[in-house]
Protein backbone atom coordinates (compact mmCIF):
# COMPACT_ATOMS: atom_id res chain seq x y z
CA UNK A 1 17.25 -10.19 -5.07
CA UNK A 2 17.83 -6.46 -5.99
CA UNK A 3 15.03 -4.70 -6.62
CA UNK A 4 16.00 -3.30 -10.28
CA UNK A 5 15.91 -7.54 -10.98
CA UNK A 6 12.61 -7.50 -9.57
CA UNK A 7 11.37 -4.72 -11.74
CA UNK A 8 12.80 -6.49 -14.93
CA UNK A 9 11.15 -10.05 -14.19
CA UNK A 10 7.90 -8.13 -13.34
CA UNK A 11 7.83 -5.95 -16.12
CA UNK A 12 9.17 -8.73 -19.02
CA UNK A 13 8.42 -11.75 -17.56
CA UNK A 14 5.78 -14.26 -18.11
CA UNK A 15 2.69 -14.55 -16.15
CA UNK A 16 1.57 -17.75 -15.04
CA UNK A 17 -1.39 -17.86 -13.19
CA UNK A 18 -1.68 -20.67 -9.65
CA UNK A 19 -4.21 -19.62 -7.74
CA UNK A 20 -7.15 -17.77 -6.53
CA UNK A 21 -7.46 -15.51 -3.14
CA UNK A 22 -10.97 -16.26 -1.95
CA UNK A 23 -11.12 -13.48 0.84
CA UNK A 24 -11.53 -10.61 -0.10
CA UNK A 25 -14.41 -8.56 -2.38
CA UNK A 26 -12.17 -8.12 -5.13
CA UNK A 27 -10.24 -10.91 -7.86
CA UNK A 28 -6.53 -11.48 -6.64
CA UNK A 29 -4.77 -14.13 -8.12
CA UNK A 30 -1.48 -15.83 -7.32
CA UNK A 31 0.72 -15.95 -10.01
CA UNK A 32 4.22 -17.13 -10.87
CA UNK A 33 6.40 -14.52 -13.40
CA UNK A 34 8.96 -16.13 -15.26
CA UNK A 35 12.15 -14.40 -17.29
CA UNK A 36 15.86 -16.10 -17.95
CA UNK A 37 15.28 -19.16 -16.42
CA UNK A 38 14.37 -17.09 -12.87
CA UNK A 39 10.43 -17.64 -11.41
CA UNK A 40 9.02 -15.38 -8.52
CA UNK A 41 5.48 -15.15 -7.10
CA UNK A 42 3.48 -12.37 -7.32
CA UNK A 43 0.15 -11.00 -6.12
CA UNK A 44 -2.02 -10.34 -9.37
CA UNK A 45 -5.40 -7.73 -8.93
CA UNK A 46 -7.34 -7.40 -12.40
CA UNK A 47 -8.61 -4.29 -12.59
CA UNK A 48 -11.83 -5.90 -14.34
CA UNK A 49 -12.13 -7.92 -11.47
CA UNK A 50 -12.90 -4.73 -8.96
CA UNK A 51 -16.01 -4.27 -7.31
CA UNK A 52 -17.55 -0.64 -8.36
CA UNK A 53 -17.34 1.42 -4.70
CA UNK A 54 -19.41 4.56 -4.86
CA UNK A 55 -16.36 6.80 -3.31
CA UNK A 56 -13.39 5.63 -5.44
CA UNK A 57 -13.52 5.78 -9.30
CA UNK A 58 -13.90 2.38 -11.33
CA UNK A 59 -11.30 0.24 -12.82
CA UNK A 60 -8.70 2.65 -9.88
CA UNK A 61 -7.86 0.20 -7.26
CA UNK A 62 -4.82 -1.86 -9.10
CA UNK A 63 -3.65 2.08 -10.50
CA UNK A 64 -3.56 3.24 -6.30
CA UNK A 65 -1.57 0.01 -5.31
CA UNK A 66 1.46 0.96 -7.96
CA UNK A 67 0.98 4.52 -6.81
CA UNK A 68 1.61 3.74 -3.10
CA UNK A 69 4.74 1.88 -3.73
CA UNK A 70 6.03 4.62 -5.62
CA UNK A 71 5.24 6.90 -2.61
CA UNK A 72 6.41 4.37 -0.31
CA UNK A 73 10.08 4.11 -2.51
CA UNK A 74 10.93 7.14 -3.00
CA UNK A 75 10.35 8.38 0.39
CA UNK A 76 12.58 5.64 1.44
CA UNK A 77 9.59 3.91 3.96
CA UNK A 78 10.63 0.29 2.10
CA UNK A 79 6.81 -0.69 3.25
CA UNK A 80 5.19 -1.76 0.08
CA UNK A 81 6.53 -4.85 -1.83
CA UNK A 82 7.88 -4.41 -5.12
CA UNK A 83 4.75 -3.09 -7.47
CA UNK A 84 4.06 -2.71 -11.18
CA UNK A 85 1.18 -2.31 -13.33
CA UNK A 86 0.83 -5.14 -16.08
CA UNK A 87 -1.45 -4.42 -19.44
CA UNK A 88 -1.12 -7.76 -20.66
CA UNK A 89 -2.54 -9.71 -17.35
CA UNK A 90 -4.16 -13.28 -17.52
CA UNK A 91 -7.36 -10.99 -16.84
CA UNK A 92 -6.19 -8.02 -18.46
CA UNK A 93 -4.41 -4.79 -16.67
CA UNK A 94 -3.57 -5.09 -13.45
CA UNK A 95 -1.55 -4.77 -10.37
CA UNK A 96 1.61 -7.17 -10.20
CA UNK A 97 3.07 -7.08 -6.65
CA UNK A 98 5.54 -9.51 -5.00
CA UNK A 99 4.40 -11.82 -2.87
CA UNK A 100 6.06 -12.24 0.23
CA UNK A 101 6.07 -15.28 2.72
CA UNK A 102 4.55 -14.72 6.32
CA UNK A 103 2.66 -16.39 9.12
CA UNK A 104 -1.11 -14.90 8.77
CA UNK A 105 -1.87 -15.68 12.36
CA UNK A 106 0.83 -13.26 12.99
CA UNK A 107 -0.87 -9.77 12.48
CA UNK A 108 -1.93 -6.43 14.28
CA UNK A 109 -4.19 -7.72 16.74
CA UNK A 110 -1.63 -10.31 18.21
CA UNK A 111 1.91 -8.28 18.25
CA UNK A 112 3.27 -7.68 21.08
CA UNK A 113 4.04 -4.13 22.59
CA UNK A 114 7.51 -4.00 20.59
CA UNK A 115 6.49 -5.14 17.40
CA UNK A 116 3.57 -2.32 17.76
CA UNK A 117 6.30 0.29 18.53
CA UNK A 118 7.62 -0.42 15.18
CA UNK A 119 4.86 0.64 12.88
CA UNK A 120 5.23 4.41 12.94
CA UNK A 121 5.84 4.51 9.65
CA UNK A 122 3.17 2.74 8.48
CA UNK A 123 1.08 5.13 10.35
CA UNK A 124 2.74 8.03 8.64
CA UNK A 125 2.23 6.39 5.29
CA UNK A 126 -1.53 5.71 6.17
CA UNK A 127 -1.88 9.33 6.80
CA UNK A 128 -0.49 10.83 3.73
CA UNK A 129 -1.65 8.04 1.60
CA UNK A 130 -5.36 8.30 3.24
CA UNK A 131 -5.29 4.90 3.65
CA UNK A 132 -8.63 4.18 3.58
CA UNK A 133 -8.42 0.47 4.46
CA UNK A 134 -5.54 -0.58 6.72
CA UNK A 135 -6.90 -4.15 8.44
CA UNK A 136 -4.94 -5.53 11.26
CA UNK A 137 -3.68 -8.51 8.36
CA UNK A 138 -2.73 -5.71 5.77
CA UNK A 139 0.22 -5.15 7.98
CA UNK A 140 3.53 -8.37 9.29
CA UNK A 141 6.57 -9.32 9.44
CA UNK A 142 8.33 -11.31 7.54
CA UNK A 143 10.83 -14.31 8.46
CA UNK A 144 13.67 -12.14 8.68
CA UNK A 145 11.10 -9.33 10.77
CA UNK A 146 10.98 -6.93 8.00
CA UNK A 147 8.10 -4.62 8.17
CA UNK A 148 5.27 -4.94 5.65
CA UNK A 149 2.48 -3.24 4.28
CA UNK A 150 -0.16 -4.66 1.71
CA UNK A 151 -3.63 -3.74 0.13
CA UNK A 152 -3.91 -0.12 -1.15
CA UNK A 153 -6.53 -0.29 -3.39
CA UNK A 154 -8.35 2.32 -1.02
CA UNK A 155 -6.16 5.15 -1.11
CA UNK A 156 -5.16 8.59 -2.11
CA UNK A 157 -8.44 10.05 -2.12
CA UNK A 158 -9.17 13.81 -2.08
CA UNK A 159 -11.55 13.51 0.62
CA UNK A 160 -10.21 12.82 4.47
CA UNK A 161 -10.89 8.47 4.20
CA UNK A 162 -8.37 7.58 7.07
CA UNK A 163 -9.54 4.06 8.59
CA UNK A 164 -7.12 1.71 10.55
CA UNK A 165 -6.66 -0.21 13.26
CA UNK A 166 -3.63 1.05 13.99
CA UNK A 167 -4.38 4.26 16.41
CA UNK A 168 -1.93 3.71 19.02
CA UNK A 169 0.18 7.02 17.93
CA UNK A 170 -2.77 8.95 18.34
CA UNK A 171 -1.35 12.61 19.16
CA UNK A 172 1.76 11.95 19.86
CA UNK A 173 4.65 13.57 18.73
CA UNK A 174 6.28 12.08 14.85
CA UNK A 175 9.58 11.16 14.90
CA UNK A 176 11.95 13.78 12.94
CA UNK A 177 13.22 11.04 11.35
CA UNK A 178 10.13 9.79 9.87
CA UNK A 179 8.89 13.78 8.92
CA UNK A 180 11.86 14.22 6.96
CA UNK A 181 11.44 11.60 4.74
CA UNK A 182 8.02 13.63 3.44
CA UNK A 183 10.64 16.63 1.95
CA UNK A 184 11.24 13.72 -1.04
CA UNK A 185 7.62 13.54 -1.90
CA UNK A 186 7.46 16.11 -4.97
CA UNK A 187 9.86 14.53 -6.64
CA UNK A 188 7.30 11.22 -7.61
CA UNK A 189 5.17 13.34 -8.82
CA UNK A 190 5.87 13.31 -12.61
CA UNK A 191 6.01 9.05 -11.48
CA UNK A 192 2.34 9.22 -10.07
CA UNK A 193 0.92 10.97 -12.73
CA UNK A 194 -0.21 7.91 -14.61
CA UNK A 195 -2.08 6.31 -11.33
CA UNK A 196 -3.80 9.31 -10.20
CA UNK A 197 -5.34 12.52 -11.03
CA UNK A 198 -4.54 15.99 -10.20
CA UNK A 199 -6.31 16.83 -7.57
CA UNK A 200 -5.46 13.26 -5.97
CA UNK A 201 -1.77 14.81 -6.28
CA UNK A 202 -2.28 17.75 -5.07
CA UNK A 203 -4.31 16.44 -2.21
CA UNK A 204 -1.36 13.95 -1.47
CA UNK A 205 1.05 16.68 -1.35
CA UNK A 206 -1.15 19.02 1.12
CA UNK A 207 -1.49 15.91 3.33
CA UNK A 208 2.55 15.95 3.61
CA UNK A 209 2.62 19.67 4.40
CA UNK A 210 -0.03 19.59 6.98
CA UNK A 211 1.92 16.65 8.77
CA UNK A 212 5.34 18.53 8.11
CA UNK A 213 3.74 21.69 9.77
CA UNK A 214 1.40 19.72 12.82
CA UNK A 215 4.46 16.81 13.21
CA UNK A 216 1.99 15.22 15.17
CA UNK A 217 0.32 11.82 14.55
CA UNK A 218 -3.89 12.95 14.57
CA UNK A 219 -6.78 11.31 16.73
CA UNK A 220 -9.39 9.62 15.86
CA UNK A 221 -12.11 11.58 13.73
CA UNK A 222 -15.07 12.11 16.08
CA UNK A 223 -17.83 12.42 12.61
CA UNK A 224 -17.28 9.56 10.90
CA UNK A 225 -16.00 5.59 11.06
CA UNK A 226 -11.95 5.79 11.77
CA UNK A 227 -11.93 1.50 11.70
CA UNK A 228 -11.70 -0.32 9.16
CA UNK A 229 -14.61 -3.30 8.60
CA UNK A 230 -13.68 -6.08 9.02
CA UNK A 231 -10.88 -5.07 11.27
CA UNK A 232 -8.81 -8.04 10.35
């Protein structure tokens, strides 16, 4: 389905809700939306239902998931399934994101060496998003192997947050291909103003030109946790 039909049933449609998530410290919800006769699943995060963090701003986390599929359209990474934010949610405002179909024994810590070799991007988009939370399950393939990347409550912070599991481009050179994707970024900006502040923009954008100018994935951060708990 094109996306722009996604958009429409997401934004318009009916919500419906099926189901609780019970991993997780937050309320996620499965959901069916409904418009003209057409029904999709969707991923539902009230932001009432966040737990208060003492580093990320309450009532934030469903704003930062629209905000990084913004980021990750229109820089052309295709990581983040299609991602709206609903005011009129079962539960209030929220996050509405497609759900998409995939084995969940199938994740980082059991790919093999090609499937690793793939996720480049989704380092890139870690690092300028400051992903502060990338768990070996926030990242699989579908049935048709297309690359995705879930969960990003924890991101674009002004402070350096980076955790993940995925390290294995540590220092190595970034693919032109990927870099030049980042020259796109100011032109979401005006789109990410209603998910986060100022300074979160402008933090976001100095991320891109340090990357643009280094054009090298980082290490590790020696003074602080660079994993992720849990890790999966």
């Amino acid at each position: 389905m094109p996306d722009a039909s996604l958009q429409t049933i997401f934004t318009h449609g009916k919500i419906e809700l099926q189901g609780q998530f019970m991993l997780g410290s937050n309320y996620t919800f499965l959901v069916d939306v409904t418009r003209a006769g057409q029904s999709l699943p969707a991923v539902y995060k009230p932001s009432r239902g966040e737990q208060p963090l003492w580093d990320f701003e309450e009532n934030t986390l469903a704003l930062r998931e629209v905000a990084a599929y913004l980021v990750s359209e229109a820089l052309g990474f295709g990581l983040v399934p299609t991602t709206i934010f609903r005011e009129d949610g079962p539960y209030g405002p929220g996050s509405l994101q497609q759900y998409i179909e995939f084995d969940p024994n199938h994740h980082y810590f059991n790919f093999s060496d090609e499937e690793k070799g793939e996720l480049q991007s989704v380092a890139l988009f870690d690092l300028l998003c400051n992903n502060a939370d990338r768990k070996g399950s926030h990242v699989f393939f579908d049935a048709d192997r297309k690359l995705w990347a879930i969960d990003h409550g924890l991101c674009f912070h002004t402070e350096d947050k980076l955790r993940t599991v995925i390290w294995d481009f540590a220092s190595k050179p970034i693919p032109d291909s990927l870099l030049s994707l980042l020259s796109s970024l100011s032109a979401c900006r005006a789109d990410l103003t209603r998910y986060l502040t100022p300074a979160e923009l402008d933090a976001l954008e100095s991320r891109a030109e340090v990357l643009t100018r280094t054009r090298r994935f980082p290490p590790p951060p020696q003074n602080r946790r660079a994993f992720p708990y849990p890790p999966v």
